[in-house]
Protein backbone atom coordinates (compact mmCIF):
# COMPACT_ATOMS: atom_id res chain seq x y z
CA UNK A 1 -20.36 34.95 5.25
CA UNK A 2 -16.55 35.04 5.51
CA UNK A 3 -14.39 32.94 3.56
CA UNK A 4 -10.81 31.73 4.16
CA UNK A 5 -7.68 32.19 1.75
CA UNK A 6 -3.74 31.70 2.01
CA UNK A 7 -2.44 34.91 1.10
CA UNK A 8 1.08 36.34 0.17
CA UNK A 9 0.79 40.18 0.60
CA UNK A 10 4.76 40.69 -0.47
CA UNK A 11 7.49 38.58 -0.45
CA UNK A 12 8.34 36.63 2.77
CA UNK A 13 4.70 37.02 4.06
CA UNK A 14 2.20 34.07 4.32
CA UNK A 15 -0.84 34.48 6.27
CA UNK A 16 -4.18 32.50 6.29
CA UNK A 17 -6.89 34.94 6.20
CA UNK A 18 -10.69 35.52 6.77
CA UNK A 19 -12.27 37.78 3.78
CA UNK A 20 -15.90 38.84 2.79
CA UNK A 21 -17.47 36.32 0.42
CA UNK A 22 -17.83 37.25 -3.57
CA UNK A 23 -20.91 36.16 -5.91
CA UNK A 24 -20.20 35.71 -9.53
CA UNK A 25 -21.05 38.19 -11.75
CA UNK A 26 -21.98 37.67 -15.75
CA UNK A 27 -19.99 35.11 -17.14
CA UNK A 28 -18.43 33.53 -14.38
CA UNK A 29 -18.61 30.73 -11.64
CA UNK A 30 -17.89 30.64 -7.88
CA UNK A 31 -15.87 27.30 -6.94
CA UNK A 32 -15.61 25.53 -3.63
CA UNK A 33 -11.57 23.94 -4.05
CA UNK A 34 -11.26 20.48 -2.92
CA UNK A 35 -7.17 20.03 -3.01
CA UNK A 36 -4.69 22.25 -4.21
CA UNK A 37 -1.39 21.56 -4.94
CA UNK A 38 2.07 23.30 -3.77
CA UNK A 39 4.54 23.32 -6.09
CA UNK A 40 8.21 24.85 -6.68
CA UNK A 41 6.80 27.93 -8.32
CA UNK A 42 4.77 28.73 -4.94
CA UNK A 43 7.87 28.63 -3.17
CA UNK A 44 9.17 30.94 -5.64
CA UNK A 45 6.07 34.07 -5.42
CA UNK A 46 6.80 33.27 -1.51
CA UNK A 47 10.36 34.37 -1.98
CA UNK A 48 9.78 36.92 -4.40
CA UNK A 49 12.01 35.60 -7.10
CA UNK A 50 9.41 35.38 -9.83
CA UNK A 51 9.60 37.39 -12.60
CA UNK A 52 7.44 40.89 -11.80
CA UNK A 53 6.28 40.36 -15.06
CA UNK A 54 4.39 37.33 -14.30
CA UNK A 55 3.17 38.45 -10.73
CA UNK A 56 0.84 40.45 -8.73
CA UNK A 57 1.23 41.21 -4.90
CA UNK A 58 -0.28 41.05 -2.82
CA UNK A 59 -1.54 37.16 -4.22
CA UNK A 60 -3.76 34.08 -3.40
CA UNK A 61 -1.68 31.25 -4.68
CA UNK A 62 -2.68 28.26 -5.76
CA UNK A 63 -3.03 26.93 -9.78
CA UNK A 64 -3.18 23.09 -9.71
CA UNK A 65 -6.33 22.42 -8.18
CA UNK A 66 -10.08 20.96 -8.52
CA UNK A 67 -13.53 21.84 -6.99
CA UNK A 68 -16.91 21.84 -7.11
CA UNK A 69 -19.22 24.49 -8.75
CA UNK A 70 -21.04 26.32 -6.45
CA UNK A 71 -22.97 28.95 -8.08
CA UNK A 72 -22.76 30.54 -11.58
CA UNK A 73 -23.49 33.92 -13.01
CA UNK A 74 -25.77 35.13 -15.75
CA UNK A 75 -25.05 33.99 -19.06
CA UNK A 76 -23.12 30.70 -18.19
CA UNK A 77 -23.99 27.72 -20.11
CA UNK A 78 -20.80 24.98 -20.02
CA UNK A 79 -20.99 24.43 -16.17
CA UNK A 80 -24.35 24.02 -13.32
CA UNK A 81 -23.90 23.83 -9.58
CA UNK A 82 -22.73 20.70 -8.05
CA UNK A 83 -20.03 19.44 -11.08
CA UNK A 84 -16.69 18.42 -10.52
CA UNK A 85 -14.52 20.59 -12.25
CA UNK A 86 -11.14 21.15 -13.03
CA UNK A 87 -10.15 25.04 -14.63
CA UNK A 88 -7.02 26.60 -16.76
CA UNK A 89 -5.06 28.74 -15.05
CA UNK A 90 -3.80 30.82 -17.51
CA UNK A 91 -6.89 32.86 -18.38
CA UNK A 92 -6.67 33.94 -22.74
CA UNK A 93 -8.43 36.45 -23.90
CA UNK A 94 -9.42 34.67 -26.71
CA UNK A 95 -9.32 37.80 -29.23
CA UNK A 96 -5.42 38.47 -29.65
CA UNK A 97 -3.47 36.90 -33.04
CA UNK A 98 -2.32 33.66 -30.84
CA UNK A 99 -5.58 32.97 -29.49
CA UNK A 100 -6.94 33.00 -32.59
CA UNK A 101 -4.12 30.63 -33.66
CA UNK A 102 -4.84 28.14 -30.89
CA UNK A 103 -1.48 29.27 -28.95
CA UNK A 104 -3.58 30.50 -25.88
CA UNK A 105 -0.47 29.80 -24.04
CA UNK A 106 1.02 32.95 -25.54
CA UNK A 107 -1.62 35.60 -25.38
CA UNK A 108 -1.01 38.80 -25.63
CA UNK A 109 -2.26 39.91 -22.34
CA UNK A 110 -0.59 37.64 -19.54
CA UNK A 111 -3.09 36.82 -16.95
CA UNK A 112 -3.40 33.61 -14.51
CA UNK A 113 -4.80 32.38 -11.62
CA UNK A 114 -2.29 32.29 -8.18
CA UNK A 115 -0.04 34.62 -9.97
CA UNK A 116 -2.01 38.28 -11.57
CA UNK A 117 -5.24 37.20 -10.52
CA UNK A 118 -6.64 35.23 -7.22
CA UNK A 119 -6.06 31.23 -7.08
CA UNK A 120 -7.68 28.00 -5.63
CA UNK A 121 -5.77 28.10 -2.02
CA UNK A 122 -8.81 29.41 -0.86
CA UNK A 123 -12.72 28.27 0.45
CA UNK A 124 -14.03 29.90 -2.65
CA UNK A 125 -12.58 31.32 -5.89
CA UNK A 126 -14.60 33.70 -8.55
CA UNK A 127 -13.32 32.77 -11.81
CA UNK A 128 -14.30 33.26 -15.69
CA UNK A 129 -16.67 29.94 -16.36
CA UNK A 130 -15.19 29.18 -19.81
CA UNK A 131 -11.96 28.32 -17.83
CA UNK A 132 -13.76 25.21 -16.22
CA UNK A 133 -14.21 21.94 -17.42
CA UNK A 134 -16.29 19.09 -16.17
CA UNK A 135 -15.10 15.45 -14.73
CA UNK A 136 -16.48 12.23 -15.14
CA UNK A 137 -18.10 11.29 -11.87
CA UNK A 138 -15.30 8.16 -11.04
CA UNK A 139 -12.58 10.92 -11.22
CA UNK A 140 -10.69 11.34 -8.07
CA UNK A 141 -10.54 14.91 -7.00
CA UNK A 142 -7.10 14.39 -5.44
CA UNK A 143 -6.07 13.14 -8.81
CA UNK A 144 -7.95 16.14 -10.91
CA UNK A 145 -5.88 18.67 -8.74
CA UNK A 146 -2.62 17.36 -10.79
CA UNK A 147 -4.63 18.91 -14.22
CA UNK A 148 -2.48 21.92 -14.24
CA UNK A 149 0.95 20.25 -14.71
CA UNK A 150 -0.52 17.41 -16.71
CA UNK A 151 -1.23 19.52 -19.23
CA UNK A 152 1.72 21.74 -18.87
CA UNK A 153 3.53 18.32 -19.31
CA UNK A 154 1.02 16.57 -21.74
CA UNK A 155 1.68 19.93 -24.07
CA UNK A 156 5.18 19.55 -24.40
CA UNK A 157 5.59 15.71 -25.13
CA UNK A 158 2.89 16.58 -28.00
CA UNK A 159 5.83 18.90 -29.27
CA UNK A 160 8.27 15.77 -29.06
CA UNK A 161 5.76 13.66 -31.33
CA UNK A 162 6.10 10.24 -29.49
CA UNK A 163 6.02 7.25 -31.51
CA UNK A 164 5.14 3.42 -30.03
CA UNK A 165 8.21 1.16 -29.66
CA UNK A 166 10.33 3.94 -29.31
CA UNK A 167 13.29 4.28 -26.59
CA UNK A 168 12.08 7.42 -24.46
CA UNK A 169 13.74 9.65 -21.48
CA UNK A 170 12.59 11.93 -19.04
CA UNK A 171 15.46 14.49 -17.61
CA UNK A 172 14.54 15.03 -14.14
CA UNK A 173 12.50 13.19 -11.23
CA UNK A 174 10.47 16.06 -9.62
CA UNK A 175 6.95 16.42 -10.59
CA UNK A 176 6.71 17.68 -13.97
CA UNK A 177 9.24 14.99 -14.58
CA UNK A 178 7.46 12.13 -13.26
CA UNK A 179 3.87 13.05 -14.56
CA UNK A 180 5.53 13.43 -18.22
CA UNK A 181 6.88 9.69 -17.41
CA UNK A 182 2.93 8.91 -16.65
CA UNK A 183 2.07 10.08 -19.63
CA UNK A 184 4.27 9.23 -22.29
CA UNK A 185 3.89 5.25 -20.96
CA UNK A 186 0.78 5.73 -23.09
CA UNK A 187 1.84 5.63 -26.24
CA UNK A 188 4.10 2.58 -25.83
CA UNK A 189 7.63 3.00 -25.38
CA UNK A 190 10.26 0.06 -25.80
CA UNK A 191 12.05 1.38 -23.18
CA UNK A 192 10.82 4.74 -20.54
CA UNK A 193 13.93 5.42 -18.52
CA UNK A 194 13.67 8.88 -15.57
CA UNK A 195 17.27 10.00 -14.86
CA UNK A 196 17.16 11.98 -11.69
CA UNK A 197 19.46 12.85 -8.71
CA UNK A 198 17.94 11.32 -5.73
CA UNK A 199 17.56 7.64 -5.68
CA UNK A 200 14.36 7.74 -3.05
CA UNK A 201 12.45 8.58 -6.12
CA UNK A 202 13.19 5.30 -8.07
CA UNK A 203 10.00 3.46 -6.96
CA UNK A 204 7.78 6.14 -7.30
CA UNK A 205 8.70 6.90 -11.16
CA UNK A 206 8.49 2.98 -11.46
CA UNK A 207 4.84 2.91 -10.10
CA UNK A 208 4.25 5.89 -12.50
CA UNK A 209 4.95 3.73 -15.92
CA UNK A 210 9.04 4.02 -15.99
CA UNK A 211 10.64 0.94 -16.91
CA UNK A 212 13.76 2.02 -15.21
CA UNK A 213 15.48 4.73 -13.26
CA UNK A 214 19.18 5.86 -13.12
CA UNK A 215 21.41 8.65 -11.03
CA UNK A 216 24.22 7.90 -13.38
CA UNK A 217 25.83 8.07 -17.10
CA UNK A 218 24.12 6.18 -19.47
CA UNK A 219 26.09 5.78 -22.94
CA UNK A 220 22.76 4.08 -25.15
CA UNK A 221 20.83 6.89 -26.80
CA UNK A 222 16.91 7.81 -27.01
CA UNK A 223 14.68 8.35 -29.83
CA UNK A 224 13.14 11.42 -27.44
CA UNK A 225 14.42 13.00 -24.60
CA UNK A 226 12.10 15.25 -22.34
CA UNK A 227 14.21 17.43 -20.41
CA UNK A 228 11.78 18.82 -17.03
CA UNK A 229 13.95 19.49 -14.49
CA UNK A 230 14.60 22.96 -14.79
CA UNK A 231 18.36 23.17 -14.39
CA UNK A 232 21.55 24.11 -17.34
CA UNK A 233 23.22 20.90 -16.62
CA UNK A 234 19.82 19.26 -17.43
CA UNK A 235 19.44 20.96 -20.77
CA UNK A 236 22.97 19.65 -21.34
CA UNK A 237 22.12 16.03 -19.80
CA UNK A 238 19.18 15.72 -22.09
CA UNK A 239 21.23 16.76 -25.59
CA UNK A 240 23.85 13.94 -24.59
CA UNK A 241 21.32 11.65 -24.09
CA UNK A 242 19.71 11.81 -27.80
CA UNK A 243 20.72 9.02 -30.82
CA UNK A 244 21.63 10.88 -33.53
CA UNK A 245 18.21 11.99 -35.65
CA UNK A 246 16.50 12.38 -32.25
CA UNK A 247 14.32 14.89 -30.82
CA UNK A 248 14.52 17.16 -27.39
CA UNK A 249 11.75 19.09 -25.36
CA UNK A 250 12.57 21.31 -22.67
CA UNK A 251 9.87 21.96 -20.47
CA UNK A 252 12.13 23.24 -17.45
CA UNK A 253 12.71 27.14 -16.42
CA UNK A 254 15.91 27.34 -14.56
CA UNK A 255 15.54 31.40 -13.98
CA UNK A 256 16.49 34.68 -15.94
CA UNK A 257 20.21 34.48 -15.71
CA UNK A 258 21.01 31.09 -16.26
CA UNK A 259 23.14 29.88 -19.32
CA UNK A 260 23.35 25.98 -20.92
CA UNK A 261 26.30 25.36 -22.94
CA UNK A 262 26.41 22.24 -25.10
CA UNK A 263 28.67 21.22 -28.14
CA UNK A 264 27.35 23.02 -31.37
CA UNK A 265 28.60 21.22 -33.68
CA UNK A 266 27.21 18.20 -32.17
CA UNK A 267 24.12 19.09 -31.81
CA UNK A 268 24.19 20.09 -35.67
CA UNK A 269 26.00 17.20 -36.48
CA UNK A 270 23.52 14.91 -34.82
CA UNK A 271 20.38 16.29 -36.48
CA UNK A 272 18.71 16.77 -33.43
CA UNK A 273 15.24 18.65 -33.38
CA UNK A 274 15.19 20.53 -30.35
CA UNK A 275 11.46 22.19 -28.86
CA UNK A 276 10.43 23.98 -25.74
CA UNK A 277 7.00 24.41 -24.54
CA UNK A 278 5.33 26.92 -22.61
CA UNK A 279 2.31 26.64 -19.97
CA UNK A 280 -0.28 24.49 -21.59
CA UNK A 281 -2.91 25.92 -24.45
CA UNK A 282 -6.49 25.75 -23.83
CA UNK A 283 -6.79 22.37 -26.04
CA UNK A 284 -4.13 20.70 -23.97
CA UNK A 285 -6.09 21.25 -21.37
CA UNK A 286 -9.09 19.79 -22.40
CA UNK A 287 -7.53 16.56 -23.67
CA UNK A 288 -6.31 15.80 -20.11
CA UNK A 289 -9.61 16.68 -18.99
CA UNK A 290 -10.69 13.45 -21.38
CA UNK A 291 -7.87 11.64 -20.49
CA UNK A 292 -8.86 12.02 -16.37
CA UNK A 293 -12.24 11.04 -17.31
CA UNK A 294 -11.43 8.18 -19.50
CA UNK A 295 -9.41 6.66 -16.76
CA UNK A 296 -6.08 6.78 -18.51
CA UNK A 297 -4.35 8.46 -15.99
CA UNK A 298 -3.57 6.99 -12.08
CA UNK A 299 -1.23 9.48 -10.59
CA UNK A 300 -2.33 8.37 -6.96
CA UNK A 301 0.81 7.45 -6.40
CA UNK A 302 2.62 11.03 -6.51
CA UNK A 303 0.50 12.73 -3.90
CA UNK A 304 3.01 11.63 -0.87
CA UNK A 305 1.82 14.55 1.11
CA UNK A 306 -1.27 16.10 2.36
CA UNK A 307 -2.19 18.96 4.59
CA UNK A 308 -5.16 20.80 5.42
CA UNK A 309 -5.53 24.08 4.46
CA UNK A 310 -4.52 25.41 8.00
CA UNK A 311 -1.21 23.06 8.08
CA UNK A 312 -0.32 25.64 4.89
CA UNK A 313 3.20 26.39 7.03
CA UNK A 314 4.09 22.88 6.93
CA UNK A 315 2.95 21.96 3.34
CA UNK A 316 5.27 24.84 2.26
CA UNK A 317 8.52 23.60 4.59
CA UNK A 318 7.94 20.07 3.93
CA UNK A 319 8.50 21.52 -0.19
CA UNK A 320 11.07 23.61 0.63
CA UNK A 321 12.93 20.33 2.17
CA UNK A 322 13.60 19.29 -1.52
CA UNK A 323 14.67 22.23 -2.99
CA UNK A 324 17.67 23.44 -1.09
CA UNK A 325 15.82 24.00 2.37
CA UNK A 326 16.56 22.57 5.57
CA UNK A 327 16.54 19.17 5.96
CA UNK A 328 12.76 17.55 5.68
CA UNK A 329 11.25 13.92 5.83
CA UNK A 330 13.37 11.31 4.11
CA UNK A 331 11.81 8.70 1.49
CA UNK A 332 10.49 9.96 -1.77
CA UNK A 333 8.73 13.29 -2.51
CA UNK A 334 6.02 13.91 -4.87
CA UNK A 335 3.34 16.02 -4.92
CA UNK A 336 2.43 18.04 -1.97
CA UNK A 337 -1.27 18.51 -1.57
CA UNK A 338 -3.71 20.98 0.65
CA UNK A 339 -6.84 19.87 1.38
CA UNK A 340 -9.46 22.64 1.37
């Protein structure tokens, strides 16, 4: 039986192609995708600009994503045919000194799905079972696809230690930006403010939880600013924004090369506490997993787009549109999805 993927042999190349089926083998579990979601860093292993560190052509993309179990190999225990599943990307091996420690985001061997190993943009995907974990039954899938960067975002507001009744903002508006919005509304803020640079996406970080949106300066200060937009002049935007005493995540890459330069002595003389976060760790994960199935988080609203799988061309262009492409469909972007 053949099975279809998306495929990017080298850099530049995207193809949709037919492949021989796999069975799992001990330990592991064959997944049928139900949506996948396209996000910045897919245009990125498209156009080769990834670190070759973190990358192995040729690649199925595709790590934001949910299924359905299909089949399982010997030995597998946590997950049965026919369950709803979401699955961890990043892939631990669960022996190094930071596994051990809980930091599976910073194993010692890199390894993740869509990027040194096979992902979800695909009719099938072979994966390690412990990776998986089940959904309640009342769980939209399209909503479950989003697990990836809600825990990549969930993880770093954990780092900012959120407190209720304080004033909170989110640096950015794309969707790392938004879904931390989502999920900081739930412990309470006074005030949740998104400060982004295109206006379109004012209603949709309102109908995620924000109690306000704004393009421009702002001269109050936050108790916690997340910064997730990826950018210098966001790291810098984020700083300004905290009260003196206040605290900063980054959650944003902005490449290799590129350089933020705030006021030291500010910064000192401010007492700010300043974290980053990295990728998600495998308990992150499985506290959004509780959080999807406990029906705390509604993130309909950021899937604006949805293709099926053989659309893939214009799921990738309509992306592209808001990141420095040509021009694409006006209104507000959020997620764009692929439905397998």
């Amino acid at each position: 039986m053949a099975e279809r993927r998306l495929v990017i042999d080298e850099p530049g190349s995207l193809a949709l192609r037919e492949v021989a089926a796999k069975a799992p083998g001990p330990g592991e579990a064959l997944v049928r995708p139900a949506h996948v979601g396209v996000c910045g860093t897919d245009l990125e292993l498209l156009d080769g600009v990834v670190d070759p560190a973190y990358v192995r052509y040729p690649l199925v993309p595709g790590h934001e994503w949910s299924g359905v179990v299909a089949a399982v190999g010997p030995g597998v225990t946590n997950v049965a045919p026919g369950q709803r599943v979401i699955a961890e990307g990043i892939v631990p091996c669960r022996a190094c000194d930071m596994c051990a420690r809980g930091l599976t985001n910073l194993c010692a061997t890199y390894d993740e799905l869509g990027f040194t190993r096979s992902g979800a943009a695909a009719t099938q995907v072979v994966l390690p079972a412990f990776l998986l974990h089940p959904l309640a039954a009342h769980v939209s899938m399209v909503e479950a696809a989003l697990a990836e960067p809600l825990a990549v975002a969930w993880r770093g507001i954990g780092r900012g230690s959120p407190r209720p009744g304080e004033r909170i903002a989110v640096v950015g508006d794309g969707t790392i930006a938004l879904i931390a919005a989502h999920l900081l509304r739930l412990f309470s803020p006074a005030e949740l403010v998104v400060f982004g640079q295109r206006a379109e996406q004012a209603d949709l970080a309102v109908a995620l939880g924000a109690t306000g949106f704004e393009t421009g300066p702002r001269d109050e200060r936050f108790d916690l600013v997340v910064e997730a937009a990826g950018a210098a002049s966001a790291v810098e935007r984020a700083l300004g924004l905290a009260r003196r005493g206040g605290r900063v995540v980054l959650l944003g890459l902005a490449g290799n090369d590129v350089r933020a330069a705030f006021p030291v002595d500010d910064v000192v003389n401010n007492d700010l506490l300043i974290a980053a976060s990295f990728g998600y760790t495998s308990a992150a994960f499985g506290e959004v997993a509780d959080l999807l199935s406990a029906g705390q988080i509604k993130l309909g609203p950021l899937v604006t787009h949805r293709f099926p799988l053989e659309k893939f061309a214009d799921a990738y262009q309509v992306l592209r549109s808001g990141t420095g492409g040509p021009p694409g469909p006006r209104g507000p972007r959020g997620k764009v999805m692929l439905d397998i």
